[in-house]
Structures are given as structure tokens and as C-alpha cells.
C-alpha atoms as a PDB file:
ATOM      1  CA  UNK A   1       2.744 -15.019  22.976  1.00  0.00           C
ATOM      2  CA  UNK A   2      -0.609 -13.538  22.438  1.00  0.00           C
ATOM      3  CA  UNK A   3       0.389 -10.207  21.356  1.00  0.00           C
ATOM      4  CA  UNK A   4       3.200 -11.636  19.163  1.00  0.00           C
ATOM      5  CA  UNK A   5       0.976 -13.877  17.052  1.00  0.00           C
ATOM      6  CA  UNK A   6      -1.593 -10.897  16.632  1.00  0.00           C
ATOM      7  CA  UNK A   7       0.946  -9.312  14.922  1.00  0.00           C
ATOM      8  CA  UNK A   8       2.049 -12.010  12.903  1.00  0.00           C
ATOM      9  CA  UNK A   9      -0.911 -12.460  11.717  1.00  0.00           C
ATOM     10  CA  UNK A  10      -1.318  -8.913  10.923  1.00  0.00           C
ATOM     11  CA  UNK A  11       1.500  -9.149   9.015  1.00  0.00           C
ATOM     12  CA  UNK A  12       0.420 -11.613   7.206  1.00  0.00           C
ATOM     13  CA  UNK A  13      -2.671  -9.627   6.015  1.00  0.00           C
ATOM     14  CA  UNK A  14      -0.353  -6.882   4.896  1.00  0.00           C
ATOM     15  CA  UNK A  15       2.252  -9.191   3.029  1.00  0.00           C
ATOM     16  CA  UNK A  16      -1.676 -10.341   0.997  1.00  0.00           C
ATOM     17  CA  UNK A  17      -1.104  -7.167  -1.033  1.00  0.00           C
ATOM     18  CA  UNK A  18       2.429  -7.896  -1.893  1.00  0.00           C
ATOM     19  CA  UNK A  19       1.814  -9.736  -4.843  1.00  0.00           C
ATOM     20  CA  UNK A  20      -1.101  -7.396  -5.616  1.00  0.00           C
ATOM     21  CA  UNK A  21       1.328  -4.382  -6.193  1.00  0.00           C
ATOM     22  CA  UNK A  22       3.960  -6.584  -8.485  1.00  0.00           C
ATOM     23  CA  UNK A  23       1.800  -6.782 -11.026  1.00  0.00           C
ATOM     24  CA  UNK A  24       0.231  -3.225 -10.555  1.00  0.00           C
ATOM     25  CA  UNK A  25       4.347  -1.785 -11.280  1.00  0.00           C
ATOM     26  CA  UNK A  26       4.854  -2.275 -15.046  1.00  0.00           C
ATOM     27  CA  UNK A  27       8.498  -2.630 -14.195  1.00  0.00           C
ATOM     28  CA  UNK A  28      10.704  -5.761 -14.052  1.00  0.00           C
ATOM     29  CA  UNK A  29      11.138  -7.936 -10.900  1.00  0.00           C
ATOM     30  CA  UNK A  30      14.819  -6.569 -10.535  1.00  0.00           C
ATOM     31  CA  UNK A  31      13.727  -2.704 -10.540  1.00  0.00           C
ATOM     32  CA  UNK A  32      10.534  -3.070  -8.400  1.00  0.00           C
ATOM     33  CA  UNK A  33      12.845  -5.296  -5.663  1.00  0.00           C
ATOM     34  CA  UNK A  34      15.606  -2.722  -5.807  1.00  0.00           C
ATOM     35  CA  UNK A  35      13.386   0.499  -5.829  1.00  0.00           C
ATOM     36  CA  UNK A  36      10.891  -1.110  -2.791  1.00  0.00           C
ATOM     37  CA  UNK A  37      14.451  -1.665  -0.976  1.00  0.00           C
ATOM     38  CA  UNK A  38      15.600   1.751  -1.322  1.00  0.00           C
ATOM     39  CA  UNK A  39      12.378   3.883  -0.521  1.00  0.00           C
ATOM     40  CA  UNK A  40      11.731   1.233   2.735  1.00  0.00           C
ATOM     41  CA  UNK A  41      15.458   1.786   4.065  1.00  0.00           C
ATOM     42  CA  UNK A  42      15.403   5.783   3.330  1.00  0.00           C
ATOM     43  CA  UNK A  43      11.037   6.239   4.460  1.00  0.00           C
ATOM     44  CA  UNK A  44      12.520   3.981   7.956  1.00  0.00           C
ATOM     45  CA  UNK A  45      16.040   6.309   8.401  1.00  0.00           C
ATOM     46  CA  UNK A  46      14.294   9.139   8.400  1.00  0.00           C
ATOM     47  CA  UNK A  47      11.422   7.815  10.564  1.00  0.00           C
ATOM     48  CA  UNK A  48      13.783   6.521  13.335  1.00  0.00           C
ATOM     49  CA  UNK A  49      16.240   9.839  13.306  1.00  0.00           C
ATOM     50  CA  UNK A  50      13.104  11.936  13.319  1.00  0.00           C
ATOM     51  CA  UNK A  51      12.073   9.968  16.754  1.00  0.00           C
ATOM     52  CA  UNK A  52      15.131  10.166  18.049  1.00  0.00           C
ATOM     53  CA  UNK A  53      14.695   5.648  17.328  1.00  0.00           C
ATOM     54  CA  UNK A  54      17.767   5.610  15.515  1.00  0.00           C
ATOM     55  CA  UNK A  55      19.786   3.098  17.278  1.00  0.00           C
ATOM     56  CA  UNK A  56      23.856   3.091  16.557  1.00  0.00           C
ATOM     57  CA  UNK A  57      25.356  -0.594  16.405  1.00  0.00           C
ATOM     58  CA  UNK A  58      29.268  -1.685  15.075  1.00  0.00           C
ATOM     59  CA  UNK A  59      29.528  -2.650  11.507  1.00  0.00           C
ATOM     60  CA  UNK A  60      30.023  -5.753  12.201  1.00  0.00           C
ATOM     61  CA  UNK A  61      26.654  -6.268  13.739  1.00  0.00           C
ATOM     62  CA  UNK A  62      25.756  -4.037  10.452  1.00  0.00           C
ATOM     63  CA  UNK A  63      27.366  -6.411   8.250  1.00  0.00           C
ATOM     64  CA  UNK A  64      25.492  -9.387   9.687  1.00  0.00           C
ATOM     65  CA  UNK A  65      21.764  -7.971   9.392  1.00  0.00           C
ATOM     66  CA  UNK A  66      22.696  -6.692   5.662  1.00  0.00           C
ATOM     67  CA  UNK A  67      23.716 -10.286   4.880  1.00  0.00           C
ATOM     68  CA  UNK A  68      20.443 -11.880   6.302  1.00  0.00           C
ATOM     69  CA  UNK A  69      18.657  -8.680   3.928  1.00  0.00           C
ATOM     70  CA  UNK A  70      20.390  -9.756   0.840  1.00  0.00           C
ATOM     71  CA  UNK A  71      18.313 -12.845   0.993  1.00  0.00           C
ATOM     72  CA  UNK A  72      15.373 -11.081   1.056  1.00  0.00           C
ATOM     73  CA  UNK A  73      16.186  -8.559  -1.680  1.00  0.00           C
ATOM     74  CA  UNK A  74      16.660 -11.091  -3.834  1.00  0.00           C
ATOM     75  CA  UNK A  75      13.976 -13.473  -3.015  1.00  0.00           C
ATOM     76  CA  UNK A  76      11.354 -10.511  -3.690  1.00  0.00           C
ATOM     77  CA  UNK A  77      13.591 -10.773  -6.995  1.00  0.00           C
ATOM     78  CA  UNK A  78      12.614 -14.152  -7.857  1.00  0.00           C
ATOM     79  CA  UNK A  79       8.815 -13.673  -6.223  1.00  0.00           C
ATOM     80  CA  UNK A  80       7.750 -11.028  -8.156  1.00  0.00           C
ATOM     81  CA  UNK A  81       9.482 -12.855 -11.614  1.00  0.00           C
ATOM     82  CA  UNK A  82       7.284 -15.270 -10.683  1.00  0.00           C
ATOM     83  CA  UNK A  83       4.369 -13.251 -10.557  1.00  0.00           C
ATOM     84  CA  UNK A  84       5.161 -12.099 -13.737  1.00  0.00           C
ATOM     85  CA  UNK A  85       6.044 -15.080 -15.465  1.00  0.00           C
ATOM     86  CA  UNK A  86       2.719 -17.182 -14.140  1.00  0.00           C
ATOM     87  CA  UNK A  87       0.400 -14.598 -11.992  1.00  0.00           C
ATOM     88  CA  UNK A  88      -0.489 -13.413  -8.681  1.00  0.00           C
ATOM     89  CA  UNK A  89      -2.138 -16.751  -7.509  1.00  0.00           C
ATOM     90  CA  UNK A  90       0.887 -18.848  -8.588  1.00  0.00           C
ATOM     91  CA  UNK A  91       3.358 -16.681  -7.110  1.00  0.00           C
ATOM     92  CA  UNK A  92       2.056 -16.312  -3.257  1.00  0.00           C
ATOM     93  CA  UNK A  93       1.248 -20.433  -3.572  1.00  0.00           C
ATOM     94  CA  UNK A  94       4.995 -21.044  -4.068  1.00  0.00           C
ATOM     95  CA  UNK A  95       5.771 -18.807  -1.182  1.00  0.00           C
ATOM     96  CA  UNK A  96       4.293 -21.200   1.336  1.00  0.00           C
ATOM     97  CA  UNK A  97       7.221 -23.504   0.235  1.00  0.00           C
ATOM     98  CA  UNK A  98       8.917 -21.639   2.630  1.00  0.00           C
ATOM     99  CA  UNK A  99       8.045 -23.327   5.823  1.00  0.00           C
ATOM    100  CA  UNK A 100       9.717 -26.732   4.138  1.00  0.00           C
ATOM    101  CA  UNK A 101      12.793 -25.261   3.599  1.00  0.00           C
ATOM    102  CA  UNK A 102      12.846 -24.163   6.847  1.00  0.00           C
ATOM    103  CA  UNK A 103      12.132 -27.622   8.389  1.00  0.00           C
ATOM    104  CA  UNK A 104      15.525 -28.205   6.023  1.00  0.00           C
ATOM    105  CA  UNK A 105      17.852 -25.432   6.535  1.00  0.00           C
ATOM    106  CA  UNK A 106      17.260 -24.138  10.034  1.00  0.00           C
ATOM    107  CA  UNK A 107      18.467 -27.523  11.906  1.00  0.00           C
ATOM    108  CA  UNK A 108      21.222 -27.710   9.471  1.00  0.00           C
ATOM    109  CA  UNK A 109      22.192 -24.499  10.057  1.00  0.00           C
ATOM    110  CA  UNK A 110      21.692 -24.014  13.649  1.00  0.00           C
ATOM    111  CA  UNK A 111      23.250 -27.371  14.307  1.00  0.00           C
ATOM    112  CA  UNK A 112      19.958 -28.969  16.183  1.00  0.00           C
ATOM    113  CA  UNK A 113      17.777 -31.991  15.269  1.00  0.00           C
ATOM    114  CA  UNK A 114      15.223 -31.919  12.859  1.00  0.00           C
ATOM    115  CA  UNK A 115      11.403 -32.123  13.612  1.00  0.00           C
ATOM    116  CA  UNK A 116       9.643 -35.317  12.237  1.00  0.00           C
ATOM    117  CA  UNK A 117       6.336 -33.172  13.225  1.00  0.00           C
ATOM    118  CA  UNK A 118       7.491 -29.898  10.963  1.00  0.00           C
ATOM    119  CA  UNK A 119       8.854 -32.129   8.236  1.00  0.00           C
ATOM    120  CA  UNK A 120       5.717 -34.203   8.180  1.00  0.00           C
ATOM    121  CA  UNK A 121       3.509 -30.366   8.349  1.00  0.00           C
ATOM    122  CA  UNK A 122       6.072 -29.183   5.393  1.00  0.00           C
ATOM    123  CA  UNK A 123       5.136 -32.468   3.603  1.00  0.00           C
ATOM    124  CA  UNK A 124       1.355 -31.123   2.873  1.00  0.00           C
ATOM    125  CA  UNK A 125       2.905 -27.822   1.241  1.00  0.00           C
ATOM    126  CA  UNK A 126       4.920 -30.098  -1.260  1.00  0.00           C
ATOM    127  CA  UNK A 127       2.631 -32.473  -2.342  1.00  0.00           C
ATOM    128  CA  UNK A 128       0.230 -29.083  -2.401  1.00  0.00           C
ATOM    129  CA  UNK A 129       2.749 -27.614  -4.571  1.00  0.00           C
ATOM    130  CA  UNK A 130       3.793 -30.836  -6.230  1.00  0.00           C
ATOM    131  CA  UNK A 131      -0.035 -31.685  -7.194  1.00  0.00           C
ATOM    132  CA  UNK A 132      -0.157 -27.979  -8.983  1.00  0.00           C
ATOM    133  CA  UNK A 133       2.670 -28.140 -10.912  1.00  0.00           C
ATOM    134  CA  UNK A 134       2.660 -32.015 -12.386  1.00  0.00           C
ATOM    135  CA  UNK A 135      -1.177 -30.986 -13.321  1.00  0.00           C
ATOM    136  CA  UNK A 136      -1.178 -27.877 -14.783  1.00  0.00           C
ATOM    137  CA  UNK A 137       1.640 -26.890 -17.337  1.00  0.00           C
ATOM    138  CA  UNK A 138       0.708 -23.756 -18.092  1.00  0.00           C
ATOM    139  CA  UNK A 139       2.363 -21.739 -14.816  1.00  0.00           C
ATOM    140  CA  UNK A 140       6.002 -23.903 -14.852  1.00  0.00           C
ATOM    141  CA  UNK A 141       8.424 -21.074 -14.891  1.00  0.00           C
ATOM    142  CA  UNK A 142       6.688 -19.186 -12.740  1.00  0.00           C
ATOM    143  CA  UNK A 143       6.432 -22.144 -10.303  1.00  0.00           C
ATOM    144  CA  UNK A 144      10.286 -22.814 -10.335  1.00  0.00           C
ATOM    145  CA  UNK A 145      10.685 -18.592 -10.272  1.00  0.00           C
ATOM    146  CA  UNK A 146       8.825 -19.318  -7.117  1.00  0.00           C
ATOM    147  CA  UNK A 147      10.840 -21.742  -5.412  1.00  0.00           C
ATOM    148  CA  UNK A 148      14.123 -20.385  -5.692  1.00  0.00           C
ATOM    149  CA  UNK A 149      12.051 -17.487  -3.898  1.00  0.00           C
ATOM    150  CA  UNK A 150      11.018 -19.364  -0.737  1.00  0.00           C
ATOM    151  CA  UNK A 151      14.377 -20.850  -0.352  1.00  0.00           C
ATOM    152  CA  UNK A 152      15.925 -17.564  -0.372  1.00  0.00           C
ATOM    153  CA  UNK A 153      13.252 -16.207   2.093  1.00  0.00           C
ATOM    154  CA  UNK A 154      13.499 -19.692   3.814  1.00  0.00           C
ATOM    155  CA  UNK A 155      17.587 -18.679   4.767  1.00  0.00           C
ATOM    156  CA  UNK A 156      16.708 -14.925   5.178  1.00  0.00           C
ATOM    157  CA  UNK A 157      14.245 -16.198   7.908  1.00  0.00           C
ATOM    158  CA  UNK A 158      16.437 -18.496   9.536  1.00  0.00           C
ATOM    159  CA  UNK A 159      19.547 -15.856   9.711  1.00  0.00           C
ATOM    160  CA  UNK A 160      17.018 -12.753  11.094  1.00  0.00           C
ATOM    161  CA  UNK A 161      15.637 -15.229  13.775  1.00  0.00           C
ATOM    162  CA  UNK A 162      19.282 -15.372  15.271  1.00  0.00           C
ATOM    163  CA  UNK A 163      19.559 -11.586  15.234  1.00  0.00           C
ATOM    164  CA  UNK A 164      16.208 -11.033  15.889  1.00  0.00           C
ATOM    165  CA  UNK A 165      16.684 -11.160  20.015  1.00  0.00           C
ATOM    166  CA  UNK A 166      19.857  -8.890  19.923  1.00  0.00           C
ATOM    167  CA  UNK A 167      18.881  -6.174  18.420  1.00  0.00           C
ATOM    168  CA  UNK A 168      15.407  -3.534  18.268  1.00  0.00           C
ATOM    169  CA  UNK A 169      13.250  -4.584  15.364  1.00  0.00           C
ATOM    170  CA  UNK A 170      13.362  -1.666  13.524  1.00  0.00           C
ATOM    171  CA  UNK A 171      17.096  -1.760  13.609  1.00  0.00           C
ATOM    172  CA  UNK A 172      17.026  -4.996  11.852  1.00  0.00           C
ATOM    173  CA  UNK A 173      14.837  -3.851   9.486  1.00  0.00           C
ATOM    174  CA  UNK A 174      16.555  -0.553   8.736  1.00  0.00           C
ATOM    175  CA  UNK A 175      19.461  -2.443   7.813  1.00  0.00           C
ATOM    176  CA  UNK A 176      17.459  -5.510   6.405  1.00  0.00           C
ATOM    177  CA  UNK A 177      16.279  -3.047   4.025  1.00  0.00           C
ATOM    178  CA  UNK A 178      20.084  -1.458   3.359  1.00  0.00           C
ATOM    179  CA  UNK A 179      21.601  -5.076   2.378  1.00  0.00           C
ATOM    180  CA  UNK A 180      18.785  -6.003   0.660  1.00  0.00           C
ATOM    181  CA  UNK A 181      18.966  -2.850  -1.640  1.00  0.00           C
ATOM    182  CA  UNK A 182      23.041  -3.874  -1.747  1.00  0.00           C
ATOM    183  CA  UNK A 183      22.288  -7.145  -2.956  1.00  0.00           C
ATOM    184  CA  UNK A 184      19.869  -6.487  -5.623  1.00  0.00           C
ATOM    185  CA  UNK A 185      21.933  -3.932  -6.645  1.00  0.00           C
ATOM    186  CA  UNK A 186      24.996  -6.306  -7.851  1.00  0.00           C
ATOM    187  CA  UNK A 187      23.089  -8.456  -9.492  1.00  0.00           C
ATOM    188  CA  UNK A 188      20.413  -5.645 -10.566  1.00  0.00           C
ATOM    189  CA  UNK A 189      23.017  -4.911 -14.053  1.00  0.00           C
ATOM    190  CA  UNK A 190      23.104  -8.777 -15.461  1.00  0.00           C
ATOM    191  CA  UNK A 191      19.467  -8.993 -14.773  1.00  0.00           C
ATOM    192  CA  UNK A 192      19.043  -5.691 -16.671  1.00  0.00           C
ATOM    193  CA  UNK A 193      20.906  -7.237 -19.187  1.00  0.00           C
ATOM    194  CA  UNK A 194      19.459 -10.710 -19.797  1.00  0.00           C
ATOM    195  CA  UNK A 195      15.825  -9.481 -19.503  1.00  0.00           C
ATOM    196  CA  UNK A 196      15.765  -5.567 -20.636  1.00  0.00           C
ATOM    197  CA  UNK A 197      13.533  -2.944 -19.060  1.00  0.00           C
ATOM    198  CA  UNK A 198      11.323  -0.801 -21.132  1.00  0.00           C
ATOM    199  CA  UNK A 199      11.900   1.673 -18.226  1.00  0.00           C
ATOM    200  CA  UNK A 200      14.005   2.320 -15.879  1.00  0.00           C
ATOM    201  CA  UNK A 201      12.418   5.358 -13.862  1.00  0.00           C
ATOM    202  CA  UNK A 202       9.213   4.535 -12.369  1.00  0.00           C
ATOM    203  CA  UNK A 203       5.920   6.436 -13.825  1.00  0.00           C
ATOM    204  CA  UNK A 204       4.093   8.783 -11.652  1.00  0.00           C
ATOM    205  CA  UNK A 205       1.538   5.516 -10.541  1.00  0.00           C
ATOM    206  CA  UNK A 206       4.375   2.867 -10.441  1.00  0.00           C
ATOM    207  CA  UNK A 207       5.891   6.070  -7.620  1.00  0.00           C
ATOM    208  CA  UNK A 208       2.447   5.605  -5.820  1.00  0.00           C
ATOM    209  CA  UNK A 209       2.359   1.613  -5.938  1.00  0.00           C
ATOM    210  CA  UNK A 210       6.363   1.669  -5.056  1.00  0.00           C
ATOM    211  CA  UNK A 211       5.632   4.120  -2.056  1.00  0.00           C
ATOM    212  CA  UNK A 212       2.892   2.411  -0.081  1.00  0.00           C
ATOM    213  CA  UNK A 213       4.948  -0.780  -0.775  1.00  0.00           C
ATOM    214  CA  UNK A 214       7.802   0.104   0.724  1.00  0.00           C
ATOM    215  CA  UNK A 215       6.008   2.138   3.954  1.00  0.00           C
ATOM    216  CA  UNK A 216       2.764  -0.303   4.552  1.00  0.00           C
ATOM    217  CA  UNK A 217       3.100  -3.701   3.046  1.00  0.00           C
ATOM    218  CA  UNK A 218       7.568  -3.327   3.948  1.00  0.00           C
ATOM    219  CA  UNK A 219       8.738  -1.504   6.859  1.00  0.00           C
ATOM    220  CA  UNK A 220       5.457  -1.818   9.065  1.00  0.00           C
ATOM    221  CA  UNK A 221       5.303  -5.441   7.593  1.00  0.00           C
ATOM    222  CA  UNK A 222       8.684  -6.287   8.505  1.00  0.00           C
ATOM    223  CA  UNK A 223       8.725  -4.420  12.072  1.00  0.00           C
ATOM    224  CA  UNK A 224       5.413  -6.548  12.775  1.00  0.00           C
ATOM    225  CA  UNK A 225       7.383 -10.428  12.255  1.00  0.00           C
ATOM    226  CA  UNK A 226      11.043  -9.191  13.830  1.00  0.00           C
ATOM    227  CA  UNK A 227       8.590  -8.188  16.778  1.00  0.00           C
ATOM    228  CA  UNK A 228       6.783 -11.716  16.398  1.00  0.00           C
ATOM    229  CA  UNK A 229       9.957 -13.726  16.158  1.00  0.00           C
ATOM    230  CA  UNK A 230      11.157 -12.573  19.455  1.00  0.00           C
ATOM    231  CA  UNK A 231       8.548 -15.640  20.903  1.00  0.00           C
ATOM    232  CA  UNK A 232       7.712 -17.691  18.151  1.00  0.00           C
ATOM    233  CA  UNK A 233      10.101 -19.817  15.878  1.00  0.00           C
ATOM    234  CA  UNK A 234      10.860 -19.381  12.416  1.00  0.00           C
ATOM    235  CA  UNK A 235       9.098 -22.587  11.189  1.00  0.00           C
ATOM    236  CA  UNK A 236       5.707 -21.055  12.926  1.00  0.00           C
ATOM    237  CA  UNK A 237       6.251 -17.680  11.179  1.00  0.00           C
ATOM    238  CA  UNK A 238       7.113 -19.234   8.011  1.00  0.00           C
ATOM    239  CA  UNK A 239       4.076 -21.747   7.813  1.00  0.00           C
ATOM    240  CA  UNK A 240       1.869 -18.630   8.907  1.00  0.00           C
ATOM    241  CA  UNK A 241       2.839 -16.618   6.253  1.00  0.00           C
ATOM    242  CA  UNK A 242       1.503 -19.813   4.267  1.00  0.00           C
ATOM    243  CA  UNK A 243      -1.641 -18.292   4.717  1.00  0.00           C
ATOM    244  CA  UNK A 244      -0.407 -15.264   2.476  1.00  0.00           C
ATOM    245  CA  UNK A 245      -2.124 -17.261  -0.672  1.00  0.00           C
ATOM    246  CA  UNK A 246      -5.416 -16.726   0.769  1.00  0.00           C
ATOM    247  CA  UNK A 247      -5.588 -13.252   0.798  1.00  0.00           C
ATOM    248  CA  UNK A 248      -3.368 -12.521  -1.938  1.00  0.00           C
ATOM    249  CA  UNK A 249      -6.037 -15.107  -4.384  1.00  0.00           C
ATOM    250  CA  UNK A 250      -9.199 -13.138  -2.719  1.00  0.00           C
ATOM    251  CA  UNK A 251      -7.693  -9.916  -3.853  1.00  0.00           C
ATOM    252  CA  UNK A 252      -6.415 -11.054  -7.579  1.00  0.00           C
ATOM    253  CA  UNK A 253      -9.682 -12.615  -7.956  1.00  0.00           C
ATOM    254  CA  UNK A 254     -11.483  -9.245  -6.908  1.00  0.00           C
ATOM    255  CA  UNK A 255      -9.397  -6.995  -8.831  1.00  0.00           C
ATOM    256  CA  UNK A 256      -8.100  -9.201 -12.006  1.00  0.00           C
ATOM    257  CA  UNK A 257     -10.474 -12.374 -12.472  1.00  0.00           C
ATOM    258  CA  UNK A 258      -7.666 -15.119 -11.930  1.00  0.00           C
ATOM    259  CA  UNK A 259      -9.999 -17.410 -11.086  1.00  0.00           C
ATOM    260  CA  UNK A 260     -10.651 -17.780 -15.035  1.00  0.00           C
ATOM    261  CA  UNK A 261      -6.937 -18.752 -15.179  1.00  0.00           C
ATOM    262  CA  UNK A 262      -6.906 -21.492 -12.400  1.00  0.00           C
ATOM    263  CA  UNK A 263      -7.340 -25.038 -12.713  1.00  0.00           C
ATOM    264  CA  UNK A 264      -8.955 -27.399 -10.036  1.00  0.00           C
ATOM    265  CA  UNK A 265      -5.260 -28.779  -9.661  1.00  0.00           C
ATOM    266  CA  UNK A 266      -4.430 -25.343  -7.818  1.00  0.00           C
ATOM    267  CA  UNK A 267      -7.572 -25.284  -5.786  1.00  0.00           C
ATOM    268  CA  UNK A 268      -6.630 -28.878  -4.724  1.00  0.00           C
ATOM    269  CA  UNK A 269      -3.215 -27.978  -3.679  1.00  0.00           C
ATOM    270  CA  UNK A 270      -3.969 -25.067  -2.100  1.00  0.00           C
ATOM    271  CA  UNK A 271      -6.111 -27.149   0.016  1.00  0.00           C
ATOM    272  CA  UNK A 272      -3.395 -29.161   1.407  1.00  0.00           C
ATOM    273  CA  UNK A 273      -1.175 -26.316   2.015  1.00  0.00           C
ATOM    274  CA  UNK A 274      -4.035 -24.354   4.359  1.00  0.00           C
ATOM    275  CA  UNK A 275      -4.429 -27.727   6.023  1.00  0.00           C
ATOM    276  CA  UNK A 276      -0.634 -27.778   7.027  1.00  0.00           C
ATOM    277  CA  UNK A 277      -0.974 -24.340   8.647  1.00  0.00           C
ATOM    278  CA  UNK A 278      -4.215 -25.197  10.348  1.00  0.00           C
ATOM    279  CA  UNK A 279      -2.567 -28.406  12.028  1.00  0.00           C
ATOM    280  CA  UNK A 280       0.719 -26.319  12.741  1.00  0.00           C
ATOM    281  CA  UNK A 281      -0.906 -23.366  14.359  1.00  0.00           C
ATOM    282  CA  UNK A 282      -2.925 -26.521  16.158  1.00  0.00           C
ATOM    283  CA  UNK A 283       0.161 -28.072  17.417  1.00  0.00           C
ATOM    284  CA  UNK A 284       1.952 -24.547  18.615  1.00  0.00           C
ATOM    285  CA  UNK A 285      -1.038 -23.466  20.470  1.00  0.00           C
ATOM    286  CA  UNK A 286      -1.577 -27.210  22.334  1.00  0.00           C
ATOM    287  CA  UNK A 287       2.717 -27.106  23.063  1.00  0.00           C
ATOM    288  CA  UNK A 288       2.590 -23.690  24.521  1.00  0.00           C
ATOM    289  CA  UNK A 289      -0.917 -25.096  26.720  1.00  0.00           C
ATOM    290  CA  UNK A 290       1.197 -27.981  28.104  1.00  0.00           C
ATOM    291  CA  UNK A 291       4.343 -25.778  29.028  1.00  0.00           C
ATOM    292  CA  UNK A 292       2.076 -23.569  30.488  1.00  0.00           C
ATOM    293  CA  UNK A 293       0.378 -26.233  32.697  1.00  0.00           C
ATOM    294  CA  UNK A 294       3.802 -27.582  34.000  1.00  0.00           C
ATOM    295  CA  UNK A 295       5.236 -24.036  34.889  1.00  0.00           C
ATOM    296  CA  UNK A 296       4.639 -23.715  39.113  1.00  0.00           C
ATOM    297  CA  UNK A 297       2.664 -20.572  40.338  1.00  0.00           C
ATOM    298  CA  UNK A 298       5.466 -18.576  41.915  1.00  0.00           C
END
């Protein structure tokens, strides 16, 4: 449990420069999701056949991790629109509605009951959220752009946690990254049409950005929470990854002064969304404690 919430939270450092890199690519939300999507899924094929990694599963079993990466292709979709529509700041914030959706869509899905404690946790990140948008105007598309991005993420999540013990994690990935690529790419020509590109080849530094995207802050990313997933729920990696905001702010603020774009509202709200992971990581640790205490010494 140890090891797997090291990496999570590792992950979690890495997934700070996401939103970093989306506004550092001039190109749309569409082309920098598809393009991220095709160098992770070609830079991890070649990495796993070069090891010898490369692990051969039916196409059904294909089929099933592509569908769980078409989620995520298009939520990056919607989460770097957002960036672009509002800013950095505004985008990762909306991310951390994730972990409510979750509460939502993994009981229903998964056919268990839901958790008064996670709802109640989830409950912080929507007033959070709810307190930034009904105060401040200014970000609004961006804010919806970035909910319809954590409930993509929020179903991606919940599908990859059922595959996630079945198969190795850079198998999931590999073909996380192939359905993903699929999925932008059907909906890649109407969003091409209703919001044209100047450009559809990347420049020589949108080919940098794109590349250590898709190898650092993608496939190592990604490899780092399928490995965490395997002993910690879905809801606990999605609220973690709540935490995203705080590293992705630090960095905008470093690099592109958004703190002369953000209201007190957002400070606010981001307060009650860090307090909602701080009481959730709170609760996992003292749950895993107690089963601890009642499990005999053998």
C-alpha cells in the first residue's frame, strides 16, 4: 500500500505539468489530445517490443482497454479546451471534480452501494467549484469545458480500475493510449470544423512540448496510477489527483503570472477542495490502520 501511494503521488506531480504544456502547444485542444495519443502509444510500442515487455492479449480484451482510453482521449479534449478557453488555474481546479463523479458513477456502474463518507468528501469539491464559478464570471466556459472533462476522466477511471488487476500496466496503457488516439480521431474532423486550426502540423517547439508530454507527463504518468490502482480504489486515486491544482497553480504562477488573473473566489474554493483530499487521504490511511489491527499474525 506504501509503495502504491508513492507512486500515486508521483504521478500526481507529473500530471502538475499537464496543464503547463496545453498552453505552451499553440495548437487546438483536438490536435494536442490526438498528437499526445499517438506519440505516447508509438514512444510505449516500441519501448515494450524493444524489452521484449510486449505482452499479446485477444482483441477482445483489446477492445475493452481501447474503450476505457476513448474516455480519456477525449477528456484531455475537453481539459485542455478548457485551459484554453479560461487558463491553466481554471482548468486543473475543474479536474478535481473528478472524485464526485466517481462517488456517482462507480456504484452505479459496478452495481454496489454508494458511500455517504465519499459523497459527503466529493461535497467540498462542489461547493469548491460551485463557490468559483457563481463568483467569478469571467472563466464560465472554461469551467463547464472543465466538467464535461472530469466526467469523462471520472468513467475512464472507473472502467481502467476493472481492468486494471487483469492485465500488466503497461499493457493497459499501450492500448489506453491506442483507443484514446481512435476516439479523438472520429470526432478530431467536426472539431476541426467547428473551431478551425491555424495549423495542423506541429512547429519544431510544439514537437518538443508534444514529445516530453507524451513520454514523461503520459506513458510514465499513466504506468505510475494503473500500478497504484492495483491496491487503492478509484475514488482515492481520483481525489488524489485533486491535488493536481496545486502544482499545476505553483507552476502557472511561476512561469505566466495567473495569479493577476485570479479572484479570492478561486483561492476560497480551492481551499475546500484541498481540504476534501486532506480528510480523504485521512480516512484511507485510519481504514487501512484498523484492517491492519484485526488481521491475526500467522
Amino acid at each position: 500500500m506504501k509503495k502504491a501511494f508513492i507512486l500515486l503521488h508521483l504521478a500526481v506531480v507529473l500530471a502538475g505539468f499537464t496543464g503547463v504544456f496545453g498552453r505552451l502547444i499553440t495548437l487546438n485542444a483536438a490536435l494536442i489530445s490526438w498528437y499526445r495519443l499517438m506519440f505516447s502509444g508509438l514512444l510505449l510500442l516500441v519501448i515494450l517490443a524493444a524489452t521484449g515487455k510486449l505482452e499479446k492479449i485477444s482483441f477482445k480484451n483489446i477492445r475493452r482497454i481501447a474503450f476505457a482510453g476513448a474516455f480519456l482521449g477525449l477528456h484531455w479534449v475537453f481539459f485542455y479546451a478548457s485551459i484554453k478557453y479560461a487558463n491553466i488555474s481554471v482548468g486543473v481546479v475543474c479536474f478535481s471534480l473528478t472524485s464526485f463523479f466517481t462517488a456517482i458513477f462507480a456504484p452505479l456502474l459496478n452495481r454496489k452501494k454508494f458511500s455517504v463518507a465519499e459523497l459527503l468528501l466529493s461535497a467540498l469539491t462542489l461547493c469548491g467549484i460551485g463557490l468559483i464559478f457563481g463568483l467569478d464570471a469571467t472563466y464560465r466556459t472554461g469551467i463547464i469545458l472543465g466538467i464535461i472533462s472530469s466526467i469523462l476522466v471520472a468513467f475512464y477511471t472507473v472502467f481502467n480500475e476493472r481492468i486494471a488487476k487483469e492485465f500488466k500496466s503497461e499493457t493497459i496503457t499501450l492500448y489506453t493510449m491506442f483507443g484514446g488516439f481512435i476516439g479523438v480521431g472520429v470526432v478530431l474532423p467536426v472539431s476541426l470544423y467547428l473551431f478551425p486550426a491555424a495549423a495542423f502540423l506541429p512547429s519544431v517547439p510544439d514537437l518538443a512540448y508534444l514529445l516530453i508530454l507524451a513520454l514523461v507527463c503520459t506513458v510514465l504518468l499513466y504506468l505510475m496510477v494503473t500500478q497504484a490502482l492495483r491496491s487503492i480504489p478509484a475514488f482515492t486515486v481520483n481525489l488524489s489527483f485533486s491535488l493536481e491544482p496545486l502544482y499545476s497553480i505553483i507552476l502557472a504562477i511561476w512561469l505566466f503570472k495567473e495569479n493577476r488573473e485570479l479572484s479570492p473566489a478561486f483561492y476560497f474554493g480551492l481551499g475546500l477542495i484541498v481540504l476534501s483530499v486532506i480528510l480523504q487521504m485521512f480516512r484511507v490511511a485510519t481504514q487501512h490502520k484498523k484492517i491492519n489491527l484485526t488481521v491475526p499474525n500467522l
